[in-house]
Every structure is written in C-alpha cells, then in structure tokens.
PDB file of N, CA and C in Angstrom:
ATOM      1  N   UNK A   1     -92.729 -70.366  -9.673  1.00  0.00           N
ATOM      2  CA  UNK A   1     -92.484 -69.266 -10.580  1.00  0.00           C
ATOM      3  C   UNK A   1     -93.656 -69.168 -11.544  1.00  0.00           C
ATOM      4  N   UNK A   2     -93.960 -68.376 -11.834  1.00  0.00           N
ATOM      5  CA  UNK A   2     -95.183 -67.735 -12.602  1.00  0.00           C
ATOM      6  C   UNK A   2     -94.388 -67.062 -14.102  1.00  0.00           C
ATOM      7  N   UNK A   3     -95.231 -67.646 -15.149  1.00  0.00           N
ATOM      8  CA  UNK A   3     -95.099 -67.009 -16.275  1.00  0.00           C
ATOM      9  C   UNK A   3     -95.830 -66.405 -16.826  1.00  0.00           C
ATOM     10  N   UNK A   4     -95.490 -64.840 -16.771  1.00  0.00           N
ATOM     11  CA  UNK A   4     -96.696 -63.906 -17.062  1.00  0.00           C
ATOM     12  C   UNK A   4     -96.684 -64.324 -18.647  1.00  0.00           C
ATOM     13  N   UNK A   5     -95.613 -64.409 -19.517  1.00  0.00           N
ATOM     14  CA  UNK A   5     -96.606 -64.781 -21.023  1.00  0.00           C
ATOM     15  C   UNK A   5     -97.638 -65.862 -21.133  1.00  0.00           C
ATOM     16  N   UNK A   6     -97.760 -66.680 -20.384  1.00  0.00           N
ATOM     17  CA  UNK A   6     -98.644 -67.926 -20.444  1.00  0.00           C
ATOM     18  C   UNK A   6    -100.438 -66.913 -19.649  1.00  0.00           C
ATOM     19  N   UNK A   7    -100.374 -66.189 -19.163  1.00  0.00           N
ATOM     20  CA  UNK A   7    -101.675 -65.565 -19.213  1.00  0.00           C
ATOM     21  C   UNK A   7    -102.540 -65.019 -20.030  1.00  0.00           C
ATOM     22  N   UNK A   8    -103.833 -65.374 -19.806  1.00  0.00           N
ATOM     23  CA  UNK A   8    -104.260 -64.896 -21.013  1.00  0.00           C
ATOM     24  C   UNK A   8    -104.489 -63.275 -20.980  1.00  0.00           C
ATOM     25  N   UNK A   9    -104.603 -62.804 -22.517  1.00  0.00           N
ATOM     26  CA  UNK A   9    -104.169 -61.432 -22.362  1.00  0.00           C
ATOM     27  C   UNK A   9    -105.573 -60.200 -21.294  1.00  0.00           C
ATOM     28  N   UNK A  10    -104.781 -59.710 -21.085  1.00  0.00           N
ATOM     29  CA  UNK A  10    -105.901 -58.747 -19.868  1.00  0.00           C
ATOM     30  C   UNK A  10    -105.442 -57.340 -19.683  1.00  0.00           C
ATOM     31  N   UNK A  11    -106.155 -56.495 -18.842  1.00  0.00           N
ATOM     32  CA  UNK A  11    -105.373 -55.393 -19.152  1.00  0.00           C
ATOM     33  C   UNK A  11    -105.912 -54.888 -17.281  1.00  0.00           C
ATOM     34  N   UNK A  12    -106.026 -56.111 -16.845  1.00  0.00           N
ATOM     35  CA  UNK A  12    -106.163 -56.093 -15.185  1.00  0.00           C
ATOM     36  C   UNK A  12    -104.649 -56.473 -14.523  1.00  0.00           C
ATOM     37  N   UNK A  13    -104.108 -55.924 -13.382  1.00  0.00           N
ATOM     38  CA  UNK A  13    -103.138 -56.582 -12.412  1.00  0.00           C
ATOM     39  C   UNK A  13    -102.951 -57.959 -11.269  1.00  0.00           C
ATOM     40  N   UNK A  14    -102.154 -58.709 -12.427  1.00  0.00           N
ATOM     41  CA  UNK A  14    -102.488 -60.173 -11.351  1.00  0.00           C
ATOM     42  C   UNK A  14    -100.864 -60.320 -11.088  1.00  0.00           C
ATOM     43  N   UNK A  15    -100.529 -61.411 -10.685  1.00  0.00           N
ATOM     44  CA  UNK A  15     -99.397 -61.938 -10.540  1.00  0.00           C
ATOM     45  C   UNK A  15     -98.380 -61.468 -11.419  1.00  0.00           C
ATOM     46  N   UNK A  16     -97.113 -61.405 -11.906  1.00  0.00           N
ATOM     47  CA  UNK A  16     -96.280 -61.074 -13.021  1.00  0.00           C
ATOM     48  C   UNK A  16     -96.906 -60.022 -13.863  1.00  0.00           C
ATOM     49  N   UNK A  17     -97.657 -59.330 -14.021  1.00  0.00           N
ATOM     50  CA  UNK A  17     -97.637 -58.404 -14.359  1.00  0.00           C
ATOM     51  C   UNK A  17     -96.432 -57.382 -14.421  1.00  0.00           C
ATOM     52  N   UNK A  18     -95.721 -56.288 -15.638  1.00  0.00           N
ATOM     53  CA  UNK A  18     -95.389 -55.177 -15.774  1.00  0.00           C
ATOM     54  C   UNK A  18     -96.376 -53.705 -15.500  1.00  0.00           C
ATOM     55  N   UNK A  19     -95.948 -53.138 -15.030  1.00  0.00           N
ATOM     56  CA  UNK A  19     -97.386 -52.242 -14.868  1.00  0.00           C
ATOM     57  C   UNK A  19     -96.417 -51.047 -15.152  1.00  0.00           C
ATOM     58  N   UNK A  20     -96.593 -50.123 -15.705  1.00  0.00           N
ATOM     59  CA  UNK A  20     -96.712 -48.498 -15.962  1.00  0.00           C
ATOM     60  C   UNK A  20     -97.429 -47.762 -15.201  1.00  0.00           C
ATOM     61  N   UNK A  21     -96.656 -47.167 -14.341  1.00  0.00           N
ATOM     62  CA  UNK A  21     -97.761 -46.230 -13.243  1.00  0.00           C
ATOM     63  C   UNK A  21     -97.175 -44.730 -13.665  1.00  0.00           C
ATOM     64  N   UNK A  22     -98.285 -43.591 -13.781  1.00  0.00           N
ATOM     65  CA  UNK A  22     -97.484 -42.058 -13.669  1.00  0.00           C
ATOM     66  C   UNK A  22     -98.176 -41.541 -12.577  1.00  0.00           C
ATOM     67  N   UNK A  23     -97.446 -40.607 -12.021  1.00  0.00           N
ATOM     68  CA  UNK A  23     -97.749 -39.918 -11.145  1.00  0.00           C
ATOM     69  C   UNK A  23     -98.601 -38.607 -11.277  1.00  0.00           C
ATOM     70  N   UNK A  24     -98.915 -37.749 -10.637  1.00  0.00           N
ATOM     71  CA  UNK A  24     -99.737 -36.462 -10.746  1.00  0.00           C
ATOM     72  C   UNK A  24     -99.368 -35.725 -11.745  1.00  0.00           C
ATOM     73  N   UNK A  25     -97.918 -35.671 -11.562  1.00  0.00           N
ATOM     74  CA  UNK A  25     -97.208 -34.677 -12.221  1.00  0.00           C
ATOM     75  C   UNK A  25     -96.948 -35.221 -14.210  1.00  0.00           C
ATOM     76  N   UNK A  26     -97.164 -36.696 -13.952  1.00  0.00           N
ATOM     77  CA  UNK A  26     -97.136 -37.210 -15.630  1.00  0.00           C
ATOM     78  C   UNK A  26     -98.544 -36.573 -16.024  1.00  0.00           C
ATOM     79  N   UNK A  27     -99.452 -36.509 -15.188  1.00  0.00           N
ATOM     80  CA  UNK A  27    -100.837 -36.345 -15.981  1.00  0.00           C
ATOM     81  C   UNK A  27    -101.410 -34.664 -16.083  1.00  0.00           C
ATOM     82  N   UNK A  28    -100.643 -34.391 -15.579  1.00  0.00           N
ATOM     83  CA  UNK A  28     -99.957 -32.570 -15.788  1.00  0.00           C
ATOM     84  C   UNK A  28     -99.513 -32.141 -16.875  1.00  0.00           C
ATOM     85  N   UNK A  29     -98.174 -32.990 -16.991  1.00  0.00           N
ATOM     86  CA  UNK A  29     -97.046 -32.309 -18.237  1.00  0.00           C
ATOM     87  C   UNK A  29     -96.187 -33.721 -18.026  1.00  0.00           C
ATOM     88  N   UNK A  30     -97.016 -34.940 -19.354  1.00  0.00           N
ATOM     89  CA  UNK A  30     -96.348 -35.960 -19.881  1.00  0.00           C
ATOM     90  C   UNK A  30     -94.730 -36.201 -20.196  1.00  0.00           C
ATOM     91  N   UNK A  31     -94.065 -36.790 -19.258  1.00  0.00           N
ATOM     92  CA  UNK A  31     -92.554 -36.739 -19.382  1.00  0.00           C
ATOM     93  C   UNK A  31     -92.660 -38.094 -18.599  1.00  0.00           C
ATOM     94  N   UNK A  32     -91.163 -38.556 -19.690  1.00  0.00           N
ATOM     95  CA  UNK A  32     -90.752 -39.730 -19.349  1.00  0.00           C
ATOM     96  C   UNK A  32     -90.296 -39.987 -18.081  1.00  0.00           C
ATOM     97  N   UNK A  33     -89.751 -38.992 -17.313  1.00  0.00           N
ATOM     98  CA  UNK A  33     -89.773 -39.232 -16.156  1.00  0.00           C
ATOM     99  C   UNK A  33     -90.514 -39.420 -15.212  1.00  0.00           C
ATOM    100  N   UNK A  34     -92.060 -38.959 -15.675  1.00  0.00           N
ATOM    101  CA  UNK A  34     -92.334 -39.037 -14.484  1.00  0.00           C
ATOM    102  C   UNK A  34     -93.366 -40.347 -14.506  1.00  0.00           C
ATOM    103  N   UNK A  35     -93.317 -41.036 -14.801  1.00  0.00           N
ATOM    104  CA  UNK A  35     -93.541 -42.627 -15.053  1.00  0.00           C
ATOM    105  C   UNK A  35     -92.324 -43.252 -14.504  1.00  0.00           C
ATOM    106  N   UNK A  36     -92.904 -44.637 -14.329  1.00  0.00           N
ATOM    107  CA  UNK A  36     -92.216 -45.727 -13.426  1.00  0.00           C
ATOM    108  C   UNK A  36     -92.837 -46.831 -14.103  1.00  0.00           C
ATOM    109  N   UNK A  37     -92.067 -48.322 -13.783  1.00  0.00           N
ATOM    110  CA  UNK A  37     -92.460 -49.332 -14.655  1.00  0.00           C
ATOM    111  C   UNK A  37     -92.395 -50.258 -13.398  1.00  0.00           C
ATOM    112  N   UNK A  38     -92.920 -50.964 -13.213  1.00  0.00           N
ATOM    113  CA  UNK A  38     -92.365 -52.142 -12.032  1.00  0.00           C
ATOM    114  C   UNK A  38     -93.352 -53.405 -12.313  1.00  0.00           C
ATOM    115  N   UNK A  39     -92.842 -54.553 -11.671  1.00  0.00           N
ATOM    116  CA  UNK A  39     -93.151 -55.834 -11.820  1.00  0.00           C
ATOM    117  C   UNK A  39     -94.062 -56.414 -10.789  1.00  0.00           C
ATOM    118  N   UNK A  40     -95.176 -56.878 -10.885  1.00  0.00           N
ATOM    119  CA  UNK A  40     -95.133 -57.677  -9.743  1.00  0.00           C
ATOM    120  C   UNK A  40     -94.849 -58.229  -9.313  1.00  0.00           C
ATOM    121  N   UNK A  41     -94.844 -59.673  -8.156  1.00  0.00           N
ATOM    122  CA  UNK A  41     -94.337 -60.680  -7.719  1.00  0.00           C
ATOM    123  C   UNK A  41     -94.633 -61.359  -7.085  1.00  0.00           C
ATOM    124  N   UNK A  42     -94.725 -62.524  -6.463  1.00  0.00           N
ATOM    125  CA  UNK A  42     -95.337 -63.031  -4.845  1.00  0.00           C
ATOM    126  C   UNK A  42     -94.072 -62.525  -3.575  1.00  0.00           C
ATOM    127  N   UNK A  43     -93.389 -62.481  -4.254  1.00  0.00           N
ATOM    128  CA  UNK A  43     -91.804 -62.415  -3.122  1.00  0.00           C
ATOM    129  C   UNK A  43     -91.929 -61.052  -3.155  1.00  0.00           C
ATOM    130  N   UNK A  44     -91.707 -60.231  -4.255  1.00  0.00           N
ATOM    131  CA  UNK A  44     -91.566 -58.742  -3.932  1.00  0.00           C
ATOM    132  C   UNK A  44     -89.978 -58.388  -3.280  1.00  0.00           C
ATOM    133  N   UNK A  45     -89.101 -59.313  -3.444  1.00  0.00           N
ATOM    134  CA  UNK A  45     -87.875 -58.986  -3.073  1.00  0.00           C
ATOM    135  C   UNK A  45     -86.916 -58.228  -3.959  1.00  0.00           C
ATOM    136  N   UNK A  46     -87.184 -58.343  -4.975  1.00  0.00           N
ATOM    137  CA  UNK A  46     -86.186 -58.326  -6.452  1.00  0.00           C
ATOM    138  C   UNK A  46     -86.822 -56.668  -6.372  1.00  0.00           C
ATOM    139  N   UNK A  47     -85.454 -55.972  -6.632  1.00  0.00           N
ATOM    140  CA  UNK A  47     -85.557 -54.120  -7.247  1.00  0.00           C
ATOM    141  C   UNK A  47     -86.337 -54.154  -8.066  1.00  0.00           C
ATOM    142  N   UNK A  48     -87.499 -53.067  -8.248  1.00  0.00           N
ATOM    143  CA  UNK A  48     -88.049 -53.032  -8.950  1.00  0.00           C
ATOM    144  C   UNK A  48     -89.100 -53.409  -9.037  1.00  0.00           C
ATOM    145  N   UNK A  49     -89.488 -54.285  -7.964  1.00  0.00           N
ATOM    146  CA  UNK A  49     -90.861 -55.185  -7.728  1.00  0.00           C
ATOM    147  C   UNK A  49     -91.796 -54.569  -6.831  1.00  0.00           C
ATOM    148  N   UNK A  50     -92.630 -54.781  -6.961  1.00  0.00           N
ATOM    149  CA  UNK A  50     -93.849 -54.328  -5.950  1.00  0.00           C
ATOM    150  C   UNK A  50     -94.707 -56.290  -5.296  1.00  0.00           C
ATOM    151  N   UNK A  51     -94.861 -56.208  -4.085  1.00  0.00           N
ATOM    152  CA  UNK A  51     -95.237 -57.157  -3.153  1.00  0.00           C
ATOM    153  C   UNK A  51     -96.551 -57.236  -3.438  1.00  0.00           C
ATOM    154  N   UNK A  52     -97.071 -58.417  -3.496  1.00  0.00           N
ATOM    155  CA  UNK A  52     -97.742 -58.790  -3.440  1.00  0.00           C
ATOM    156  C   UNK A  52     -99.345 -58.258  -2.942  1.00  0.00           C
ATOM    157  N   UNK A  53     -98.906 -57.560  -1.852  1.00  0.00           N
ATOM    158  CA  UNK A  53    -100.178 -56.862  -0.900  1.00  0.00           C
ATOM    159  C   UNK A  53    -100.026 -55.380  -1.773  1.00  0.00           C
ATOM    160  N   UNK A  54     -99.434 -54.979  -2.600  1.00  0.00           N
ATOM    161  CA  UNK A  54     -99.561 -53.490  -3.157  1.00  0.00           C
ATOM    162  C   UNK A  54    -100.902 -53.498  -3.533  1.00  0.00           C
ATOM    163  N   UNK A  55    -100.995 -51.744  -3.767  1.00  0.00           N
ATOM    164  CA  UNK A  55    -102.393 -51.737  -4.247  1.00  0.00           C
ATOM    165  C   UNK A  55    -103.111 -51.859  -5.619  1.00  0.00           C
ATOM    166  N   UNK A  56    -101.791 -52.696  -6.381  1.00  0.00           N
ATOM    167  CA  UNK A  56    -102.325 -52.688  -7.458  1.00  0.00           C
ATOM    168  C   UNK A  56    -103.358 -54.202  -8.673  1.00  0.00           C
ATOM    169  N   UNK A  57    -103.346 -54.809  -7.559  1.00  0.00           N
ATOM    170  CA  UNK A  57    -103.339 -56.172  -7.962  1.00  0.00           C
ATOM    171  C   UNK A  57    -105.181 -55.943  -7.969  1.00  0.00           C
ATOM    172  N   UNK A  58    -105.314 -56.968  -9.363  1.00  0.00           N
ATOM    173  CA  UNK A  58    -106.872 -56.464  -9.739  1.00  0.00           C
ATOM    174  C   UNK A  58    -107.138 -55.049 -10.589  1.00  0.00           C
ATOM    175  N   UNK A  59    -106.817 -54.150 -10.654  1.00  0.00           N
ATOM    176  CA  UNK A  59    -107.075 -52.917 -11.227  1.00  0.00           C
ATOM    177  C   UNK A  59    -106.345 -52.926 -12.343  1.00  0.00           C
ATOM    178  N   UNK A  60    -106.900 -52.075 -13.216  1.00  0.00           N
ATOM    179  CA  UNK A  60    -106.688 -52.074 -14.827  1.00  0.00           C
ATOM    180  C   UNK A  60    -105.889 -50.698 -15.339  1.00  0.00           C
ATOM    181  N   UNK A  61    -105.693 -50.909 -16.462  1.00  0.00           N
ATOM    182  CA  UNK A  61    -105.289 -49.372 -17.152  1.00  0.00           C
ATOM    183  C   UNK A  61    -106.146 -48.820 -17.214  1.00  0.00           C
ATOM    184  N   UNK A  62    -105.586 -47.264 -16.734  1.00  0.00           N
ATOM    185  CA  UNK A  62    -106.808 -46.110 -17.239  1.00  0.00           C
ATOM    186  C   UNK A  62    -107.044 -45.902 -15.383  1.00  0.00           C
ATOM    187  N   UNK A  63    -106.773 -46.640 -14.644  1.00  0.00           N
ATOM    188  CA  UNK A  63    -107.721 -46.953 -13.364  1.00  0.00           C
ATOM    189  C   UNK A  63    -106.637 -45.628 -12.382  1.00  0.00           C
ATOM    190  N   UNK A  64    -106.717 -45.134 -11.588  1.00  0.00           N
ATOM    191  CA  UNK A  64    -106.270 -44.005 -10.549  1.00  0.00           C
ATOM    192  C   UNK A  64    -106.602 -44.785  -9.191  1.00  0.00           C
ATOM    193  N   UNK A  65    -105.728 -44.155  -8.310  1.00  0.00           N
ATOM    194  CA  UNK A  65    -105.455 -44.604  -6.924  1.00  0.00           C
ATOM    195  C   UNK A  65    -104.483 -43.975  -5.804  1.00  0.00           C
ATOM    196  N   UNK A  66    -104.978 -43.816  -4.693  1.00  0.00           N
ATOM    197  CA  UNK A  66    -103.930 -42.969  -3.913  1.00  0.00           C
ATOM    198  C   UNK A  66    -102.865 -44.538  -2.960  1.00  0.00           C
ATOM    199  N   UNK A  67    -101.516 -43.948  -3.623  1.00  0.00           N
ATOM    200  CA  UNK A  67    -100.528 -44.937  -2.457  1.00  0.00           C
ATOM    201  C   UNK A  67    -100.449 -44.566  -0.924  1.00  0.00           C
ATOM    202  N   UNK A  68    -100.581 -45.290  -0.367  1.00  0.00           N
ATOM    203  CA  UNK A  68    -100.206 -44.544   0.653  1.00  0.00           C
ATOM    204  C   UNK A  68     -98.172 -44.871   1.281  1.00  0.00           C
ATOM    205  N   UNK A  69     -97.735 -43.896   0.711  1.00  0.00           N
ATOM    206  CA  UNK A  69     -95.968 -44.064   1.054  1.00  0.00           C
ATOM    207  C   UNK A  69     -95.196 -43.351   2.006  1.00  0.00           C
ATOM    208  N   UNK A  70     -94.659 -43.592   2.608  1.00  0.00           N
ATOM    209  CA  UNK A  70     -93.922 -43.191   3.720  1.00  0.00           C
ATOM    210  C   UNK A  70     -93.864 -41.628   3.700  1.00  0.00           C
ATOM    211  N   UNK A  71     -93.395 -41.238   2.489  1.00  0.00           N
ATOM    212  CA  UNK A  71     -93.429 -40.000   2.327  1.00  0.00           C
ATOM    213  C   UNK A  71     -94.862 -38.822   2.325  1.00  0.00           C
ATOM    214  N   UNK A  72     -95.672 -39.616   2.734  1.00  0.00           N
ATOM    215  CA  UNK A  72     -97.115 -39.003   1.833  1.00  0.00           C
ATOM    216  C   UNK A  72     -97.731 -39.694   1.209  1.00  0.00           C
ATOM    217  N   UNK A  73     -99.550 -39.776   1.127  1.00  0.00           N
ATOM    218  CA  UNK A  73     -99.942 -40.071  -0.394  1.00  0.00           C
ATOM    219  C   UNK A  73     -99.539 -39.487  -1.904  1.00  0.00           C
ATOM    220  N   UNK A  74     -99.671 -40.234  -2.368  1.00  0.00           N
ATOM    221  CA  UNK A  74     -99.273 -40.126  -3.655  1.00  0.00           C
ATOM    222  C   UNK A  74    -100.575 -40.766  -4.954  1.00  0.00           C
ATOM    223  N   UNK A  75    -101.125 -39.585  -5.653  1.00  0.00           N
ATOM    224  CA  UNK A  75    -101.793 -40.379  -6.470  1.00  0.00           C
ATOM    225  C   UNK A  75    -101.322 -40.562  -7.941  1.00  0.00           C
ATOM    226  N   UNK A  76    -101.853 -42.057  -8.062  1.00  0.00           N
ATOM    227  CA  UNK A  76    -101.039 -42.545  -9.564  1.00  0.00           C
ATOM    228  C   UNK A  76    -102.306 -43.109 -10.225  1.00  0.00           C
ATOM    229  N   UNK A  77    -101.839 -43.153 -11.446  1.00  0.00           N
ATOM    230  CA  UNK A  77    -102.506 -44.039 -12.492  1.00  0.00           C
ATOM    231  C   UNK A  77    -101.496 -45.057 -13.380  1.00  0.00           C
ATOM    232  N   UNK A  78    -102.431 -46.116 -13.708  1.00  0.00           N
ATOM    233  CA  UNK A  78    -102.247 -47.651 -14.113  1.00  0.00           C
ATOM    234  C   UNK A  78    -102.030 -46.818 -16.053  1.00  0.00           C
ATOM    235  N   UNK A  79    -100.927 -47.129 -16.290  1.00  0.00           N
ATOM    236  CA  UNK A  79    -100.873 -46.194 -17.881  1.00  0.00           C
ATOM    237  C   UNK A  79    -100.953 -47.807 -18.255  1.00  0.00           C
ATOM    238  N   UNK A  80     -99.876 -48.846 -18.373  1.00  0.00           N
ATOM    239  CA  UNK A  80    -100.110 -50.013 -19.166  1.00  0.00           C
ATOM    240  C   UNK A  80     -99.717 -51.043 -18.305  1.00  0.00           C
ATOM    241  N   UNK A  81    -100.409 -51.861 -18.774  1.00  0.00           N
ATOM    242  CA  UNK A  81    -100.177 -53.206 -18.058  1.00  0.00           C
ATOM    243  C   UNK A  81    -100.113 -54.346 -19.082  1.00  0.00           C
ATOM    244  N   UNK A  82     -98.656 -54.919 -18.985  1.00  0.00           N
ATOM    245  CA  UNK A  82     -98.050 -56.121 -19.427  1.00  0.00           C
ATOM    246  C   UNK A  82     -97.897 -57.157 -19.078  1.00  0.00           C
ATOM    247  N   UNK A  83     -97.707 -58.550 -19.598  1.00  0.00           N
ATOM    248  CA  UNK A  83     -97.259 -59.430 -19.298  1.00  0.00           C
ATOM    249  C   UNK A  83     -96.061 -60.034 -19.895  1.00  0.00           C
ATOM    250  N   UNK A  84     -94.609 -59.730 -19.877  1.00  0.00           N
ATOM    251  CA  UNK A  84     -93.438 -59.649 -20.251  1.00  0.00           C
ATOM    252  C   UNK A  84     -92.966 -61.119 -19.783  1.00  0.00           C
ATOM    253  N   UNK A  85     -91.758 -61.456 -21.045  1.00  0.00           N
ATOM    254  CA  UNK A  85     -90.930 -62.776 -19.852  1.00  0.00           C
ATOM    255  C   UNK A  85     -90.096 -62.021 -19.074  1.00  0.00           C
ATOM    256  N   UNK A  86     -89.801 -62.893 -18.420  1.00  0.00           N
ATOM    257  CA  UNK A  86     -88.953 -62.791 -17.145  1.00  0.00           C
ATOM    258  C   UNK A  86     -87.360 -63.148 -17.621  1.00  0.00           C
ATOM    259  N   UNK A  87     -86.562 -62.144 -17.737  1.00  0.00           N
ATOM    260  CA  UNK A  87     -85.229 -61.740 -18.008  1.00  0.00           C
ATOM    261  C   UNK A  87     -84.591 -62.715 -17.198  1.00  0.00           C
TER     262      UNK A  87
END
C-alpha cells in the first residue's frame, strides 16, 4: 500500500495520486459537472480508480491529452493533482 501523503509534494502523476481531469466541454463552459476526480492505483480495482497503465501517470496539471475510450477519443486536461489519505 502506498501513501500518497508521505510523497513529496509535486504536481506530476505517480502512484496514489487524486487527479482532476475536465473534459472539452469543462474548458468550453466551466461546470462542475463536467470534471471528474479519480485516484490512482497499482490494482485499479476500487470505483473510481484509474489502473495503473492509464494515460496519466507522469503528466502534470495544466497538461492535455486524448483518452482513447471505448466510446471514442476523448480529450481531457489534468486541472489538479493531489496527494490525499486514503479513506
């Protein structure tokens, strides 16, 4: 288990990270909805988590990127990146 408060502070995506991602449409017309918050993980099992191999690991706030998701690409941006305890 990894404790993201024990990292030192960064504003890159590693392990335990919280990350803030918005979508096209947040960077359009800013609404709480259209942001998402998710965790990293090594397991990536737990709701809410993103796996390990996502594309976000290494990249910073401010940083843009296309997902590639079942549905389509999708491009997002990195709004904040945390290191939170673990609930």
């Amino acid at each position: 288990m990894i404790d993201p408060t024990a990292r030192e502070l960064t504003d890159r995506v590693f392990f335990g990270a919280t990350v803030t991602l918005a979508d096209e449409d947040a960077r359009r017309t800013p609404t709480a909805s259209s942001e998402s918050t998710k965790r990293t993980s090594r397991a990536g099992a737990s709701r809410g988590s993103l796996r390990s191999r996502a594309p976000l690991l290494k990249r910073q706030e401010g940083e843009q990127f296309t997902f590639k998701a079942p549905g389509g690409d999708q491009l997002l941006e990195i709004v904040r990146v945390e290191y939170l305890p673990i609930d």
